[in-house]
C-alpha atoms as a PDB file:
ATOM      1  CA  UNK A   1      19.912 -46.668 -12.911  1.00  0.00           C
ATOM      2  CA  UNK A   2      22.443 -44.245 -14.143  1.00  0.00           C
ATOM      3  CA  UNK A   3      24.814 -44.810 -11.552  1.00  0.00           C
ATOM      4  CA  UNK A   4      24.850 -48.598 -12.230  1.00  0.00           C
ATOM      5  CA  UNK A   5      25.831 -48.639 -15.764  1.00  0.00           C
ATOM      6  CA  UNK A   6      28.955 -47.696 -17.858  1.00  0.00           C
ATOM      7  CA  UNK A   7      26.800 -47.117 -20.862  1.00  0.00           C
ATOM      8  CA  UNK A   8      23.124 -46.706 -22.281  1.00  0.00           C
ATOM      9  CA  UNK A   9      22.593 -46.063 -25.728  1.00  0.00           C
ATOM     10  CA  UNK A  10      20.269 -44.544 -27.205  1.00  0.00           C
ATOM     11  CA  UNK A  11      19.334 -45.307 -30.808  1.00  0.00           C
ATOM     12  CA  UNK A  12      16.753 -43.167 -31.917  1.00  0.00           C
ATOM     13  CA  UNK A  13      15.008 -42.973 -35.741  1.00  0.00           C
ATOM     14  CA  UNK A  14      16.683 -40.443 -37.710  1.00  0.00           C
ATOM     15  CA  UNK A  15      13.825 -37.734 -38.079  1.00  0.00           C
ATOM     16  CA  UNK A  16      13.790 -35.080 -35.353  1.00  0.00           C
ATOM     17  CA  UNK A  17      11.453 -34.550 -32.797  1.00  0.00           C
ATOM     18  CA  UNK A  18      10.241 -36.170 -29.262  1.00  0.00           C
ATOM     19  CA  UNK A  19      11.712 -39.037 -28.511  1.00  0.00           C
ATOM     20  CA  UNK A  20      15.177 -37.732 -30.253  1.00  0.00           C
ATOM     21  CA  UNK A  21      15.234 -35.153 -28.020  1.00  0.00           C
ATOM     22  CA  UNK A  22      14.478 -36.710 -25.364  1.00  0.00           C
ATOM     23  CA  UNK A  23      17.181 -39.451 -25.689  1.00  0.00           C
ATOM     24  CA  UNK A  24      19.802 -35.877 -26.314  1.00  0.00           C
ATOM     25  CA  UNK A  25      18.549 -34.760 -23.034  1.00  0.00           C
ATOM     26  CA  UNK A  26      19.302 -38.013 -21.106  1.00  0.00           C
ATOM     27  CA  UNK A  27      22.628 -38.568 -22.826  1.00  0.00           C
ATOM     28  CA  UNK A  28      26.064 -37.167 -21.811  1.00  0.00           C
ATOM     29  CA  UNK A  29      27.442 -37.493 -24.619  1.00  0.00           C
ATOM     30  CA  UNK A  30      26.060 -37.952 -28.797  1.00  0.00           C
ATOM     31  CA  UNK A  31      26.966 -39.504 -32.004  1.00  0.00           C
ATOM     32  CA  UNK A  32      25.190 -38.059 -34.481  1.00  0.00           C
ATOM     33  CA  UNK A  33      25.192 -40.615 -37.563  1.00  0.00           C
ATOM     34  CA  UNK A  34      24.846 -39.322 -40.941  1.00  0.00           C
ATOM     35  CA  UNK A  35      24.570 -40.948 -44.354  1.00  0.00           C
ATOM     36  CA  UNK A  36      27.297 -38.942 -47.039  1.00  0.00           C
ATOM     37  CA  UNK A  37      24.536 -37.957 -48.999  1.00  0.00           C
ATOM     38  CA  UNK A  38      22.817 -34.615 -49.585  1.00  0.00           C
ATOM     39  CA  UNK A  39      19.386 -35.313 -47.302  1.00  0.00           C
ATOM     40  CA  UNK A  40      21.099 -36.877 -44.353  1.00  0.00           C
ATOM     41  CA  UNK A  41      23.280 -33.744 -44.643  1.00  0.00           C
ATOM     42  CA  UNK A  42      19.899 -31.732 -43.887  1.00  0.00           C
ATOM     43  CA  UNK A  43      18.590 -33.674 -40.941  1.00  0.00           C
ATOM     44  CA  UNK A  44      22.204 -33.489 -39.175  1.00  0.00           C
ATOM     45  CA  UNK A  45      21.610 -29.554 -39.617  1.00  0.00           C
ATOM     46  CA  UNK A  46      18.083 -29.991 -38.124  1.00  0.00           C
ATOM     47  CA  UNK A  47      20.050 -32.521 -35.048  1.00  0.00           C
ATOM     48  CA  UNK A  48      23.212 -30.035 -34.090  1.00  0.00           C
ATOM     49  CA  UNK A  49      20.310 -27.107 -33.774  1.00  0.00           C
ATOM     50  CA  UNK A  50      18.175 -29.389 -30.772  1.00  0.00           C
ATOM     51  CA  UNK A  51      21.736 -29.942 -30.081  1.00  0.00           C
ATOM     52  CA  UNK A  52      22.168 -26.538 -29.470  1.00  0.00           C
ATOM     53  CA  UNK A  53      18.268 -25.521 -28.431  1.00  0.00           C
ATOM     54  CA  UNK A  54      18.707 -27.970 -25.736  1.00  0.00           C
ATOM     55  CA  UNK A  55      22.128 -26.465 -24.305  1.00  0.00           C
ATOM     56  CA  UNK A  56      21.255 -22.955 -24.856  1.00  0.00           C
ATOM     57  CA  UNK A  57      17.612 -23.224 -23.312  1.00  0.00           C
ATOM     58  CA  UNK A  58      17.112 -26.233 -21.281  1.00  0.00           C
ATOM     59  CA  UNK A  59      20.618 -25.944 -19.601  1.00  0.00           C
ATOM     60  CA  UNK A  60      21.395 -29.662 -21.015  1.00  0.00           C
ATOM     61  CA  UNK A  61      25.012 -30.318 -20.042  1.00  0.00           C
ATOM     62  CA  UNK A  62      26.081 -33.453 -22.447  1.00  0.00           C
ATOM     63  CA  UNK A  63      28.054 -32.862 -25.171  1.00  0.00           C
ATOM     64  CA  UNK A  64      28.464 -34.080 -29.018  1.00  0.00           C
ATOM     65  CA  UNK A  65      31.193 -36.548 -29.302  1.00  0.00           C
ATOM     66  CA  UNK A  66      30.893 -36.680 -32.898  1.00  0.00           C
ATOM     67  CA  UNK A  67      29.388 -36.933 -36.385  1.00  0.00           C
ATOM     68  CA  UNK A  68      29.444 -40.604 -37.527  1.00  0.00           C
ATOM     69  CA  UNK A  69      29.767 -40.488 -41.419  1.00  0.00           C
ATOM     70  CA  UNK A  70      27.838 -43.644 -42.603  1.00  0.00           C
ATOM     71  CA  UNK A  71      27.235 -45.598 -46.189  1.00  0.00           C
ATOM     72  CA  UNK A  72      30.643 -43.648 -47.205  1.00  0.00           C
ATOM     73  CA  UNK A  73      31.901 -44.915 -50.620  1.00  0.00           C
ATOM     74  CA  UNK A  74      33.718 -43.837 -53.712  1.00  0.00           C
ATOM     75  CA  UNK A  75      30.695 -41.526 -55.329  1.00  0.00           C
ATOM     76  CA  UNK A  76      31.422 -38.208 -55.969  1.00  0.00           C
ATOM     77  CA  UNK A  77      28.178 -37.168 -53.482  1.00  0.00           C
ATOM     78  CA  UNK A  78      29.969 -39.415 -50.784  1.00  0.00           C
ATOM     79  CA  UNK A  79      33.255 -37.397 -50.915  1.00  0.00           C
ATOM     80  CA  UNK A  80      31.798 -34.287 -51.283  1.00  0.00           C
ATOM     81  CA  UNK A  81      29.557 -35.103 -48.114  1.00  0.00           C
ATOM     82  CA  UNK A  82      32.834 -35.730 -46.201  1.00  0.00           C
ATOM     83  CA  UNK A  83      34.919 -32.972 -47.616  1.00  0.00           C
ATOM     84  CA  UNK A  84      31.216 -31.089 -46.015  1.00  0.00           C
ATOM     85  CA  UNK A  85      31.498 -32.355 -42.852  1.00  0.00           C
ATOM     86  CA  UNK A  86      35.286 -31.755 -42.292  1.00  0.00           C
ATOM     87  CA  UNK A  87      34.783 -28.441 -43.413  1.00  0.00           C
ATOM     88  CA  UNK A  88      32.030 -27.882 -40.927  1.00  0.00           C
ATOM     89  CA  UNK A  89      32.606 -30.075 -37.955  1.00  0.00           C
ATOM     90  CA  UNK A  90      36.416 -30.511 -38.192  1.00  0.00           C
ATOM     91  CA  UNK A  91      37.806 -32.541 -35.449  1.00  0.00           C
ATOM     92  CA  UNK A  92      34.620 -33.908 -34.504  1.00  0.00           C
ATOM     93  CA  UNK A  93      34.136 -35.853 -37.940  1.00  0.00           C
ATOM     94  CA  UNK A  94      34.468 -39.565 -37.016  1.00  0.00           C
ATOM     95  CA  UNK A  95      36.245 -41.874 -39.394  1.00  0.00           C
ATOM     96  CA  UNK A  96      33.383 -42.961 -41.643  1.00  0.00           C
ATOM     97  CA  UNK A  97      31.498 -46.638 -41.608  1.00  0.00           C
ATOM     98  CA  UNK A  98      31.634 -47.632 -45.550  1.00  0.00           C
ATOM     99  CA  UNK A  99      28.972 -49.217 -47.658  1.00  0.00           C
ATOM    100  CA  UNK A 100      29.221 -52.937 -47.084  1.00  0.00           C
ATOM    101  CA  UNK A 101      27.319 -55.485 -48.179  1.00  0.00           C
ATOM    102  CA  UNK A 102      28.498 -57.457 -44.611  1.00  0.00           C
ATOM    103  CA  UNK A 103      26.227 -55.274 -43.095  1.00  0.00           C
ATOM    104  CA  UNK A 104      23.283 -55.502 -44.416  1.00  0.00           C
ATOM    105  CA  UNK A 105      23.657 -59.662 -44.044  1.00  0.00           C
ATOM    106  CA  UNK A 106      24.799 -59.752 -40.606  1.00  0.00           C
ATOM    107  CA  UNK A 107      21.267 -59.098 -39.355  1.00  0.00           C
ATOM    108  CA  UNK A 108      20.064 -61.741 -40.959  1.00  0.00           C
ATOM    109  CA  UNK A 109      22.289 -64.222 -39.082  1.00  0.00           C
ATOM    110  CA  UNK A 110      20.874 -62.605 -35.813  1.00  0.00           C
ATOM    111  CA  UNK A 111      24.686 -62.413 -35.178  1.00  0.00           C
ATOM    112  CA  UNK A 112      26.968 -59.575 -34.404  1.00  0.00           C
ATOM    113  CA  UNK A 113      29.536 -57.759 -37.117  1.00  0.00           C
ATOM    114  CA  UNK A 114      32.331 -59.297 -35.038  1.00  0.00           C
ATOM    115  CA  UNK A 115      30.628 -62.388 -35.084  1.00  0.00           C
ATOM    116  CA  UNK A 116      29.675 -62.869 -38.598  1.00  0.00           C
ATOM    117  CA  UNK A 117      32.564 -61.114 -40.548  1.00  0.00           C
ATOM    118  CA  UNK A 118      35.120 -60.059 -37.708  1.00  0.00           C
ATOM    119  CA  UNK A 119      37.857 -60.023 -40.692  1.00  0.00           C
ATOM    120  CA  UNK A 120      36.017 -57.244 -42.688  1.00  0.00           C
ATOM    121  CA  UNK A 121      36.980 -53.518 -43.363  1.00  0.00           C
ATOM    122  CA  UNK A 122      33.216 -53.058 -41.324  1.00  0.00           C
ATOM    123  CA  UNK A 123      34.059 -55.004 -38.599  1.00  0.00           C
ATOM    124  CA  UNK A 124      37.624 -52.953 -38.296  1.00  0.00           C
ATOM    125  CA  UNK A 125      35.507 -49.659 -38.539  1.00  0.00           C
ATOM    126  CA  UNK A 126      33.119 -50.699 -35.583  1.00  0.00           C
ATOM    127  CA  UNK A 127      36.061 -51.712 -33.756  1.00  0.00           C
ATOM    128  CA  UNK A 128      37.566 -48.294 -33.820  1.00  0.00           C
ATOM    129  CA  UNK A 129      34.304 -46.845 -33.052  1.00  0.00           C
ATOM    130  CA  UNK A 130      33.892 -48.761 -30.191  1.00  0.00           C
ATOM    131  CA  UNK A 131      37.615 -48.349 -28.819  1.00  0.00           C
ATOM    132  CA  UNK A 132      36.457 -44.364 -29.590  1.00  0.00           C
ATOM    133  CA  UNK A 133      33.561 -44.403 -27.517  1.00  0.00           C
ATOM    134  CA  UNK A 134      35.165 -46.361 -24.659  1.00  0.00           C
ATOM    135  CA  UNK A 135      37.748 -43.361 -24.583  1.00  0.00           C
ATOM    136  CA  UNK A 136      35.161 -41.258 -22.815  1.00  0.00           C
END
C-alpha cells in the first residue's frame, strides 16, 4: 500500500509504548509534537530515546523531521520550553503552533482549520507546516 500513497500519517496518543512505536517503525520520517510545558518536555525525552532504541537496535531507517512545539504562548514556561528545545534540538525545532482558541472550535464545526478560520495566525501556522512536510 506503501507504494501507492504520497503520505500516511500516523497520529498516535502521546504516552509511549506499542502502538507509538510501532507507527515510528512504519514511518520514514517523524514529527514529534510537544506541548511548551515542563511534562510534555519529559515524554519528548522518553519519544527521541524509542527514536533512537529503534535505529540503534532494530535497524529502523526513518528519520525525525522535527519537534513540533505546540500550545506555545507568551508564559514564561512556554518560552523557556522553546529556548529548551532550541538549545537541544536546534535546527530541527519547528516553528511552533500557538494557543488558539480557533482550534479548539474548529472541531466542533466538523470542518477543517482552513475551512473554518483560513484567515487566522493557526491556519497560517498549519499552512507552513504542511508546505514543510510536503518538502520531503
Amino acid at each position: 500500500m506503501k507504494d501507492r500513497l504520497d503520505y500516511i500519517i500516523f497520529d498516535t496518543s502521546p504516552s509511549v509504548g506499542g502502538l507509538q512505536e510501532r507507527a515510528i517503525w512504519a514511518a520514514d520520517l517523524v514529527i514529534v509534537p510537544t506541548a511548551t510545558e515542563f511534562a510534555s518536555l519529559d515524554s519528548l525525552a522518553k519519544t527521541v530515546t524509542t527514536i533512537q532504541t529503534l535505529r540503534d537496535k532494530k535497524n529502523w531507517k526513518g528519520g525525525l523531521l522535527g519537534i513540533l512545539p505546540t500550545f506555545f504562548d507568551s508564559t514564561n514556561e512556554s518560552r523557556d520550553s522553546m529556548q529548551d528545545l532550541q538549545a537541544t534540538f536546534k535546527e530541527k525545532v519547528i516553528s511552533p503552533i500557538h494557543r488558539a482558541t480557533v482550534l479548539r472550535e474548529y472541531w466542533s464545526e466538523v470542518k477543517t482549520i482552513f475551512e473554518y478560520a483560513p484567515e487566522t495566525r493557526a491556519a497560517e501556522e498549519y499552512k507552513s507546516l504542511a508546505t514543510l512536510v510536503l518538502k520531503y
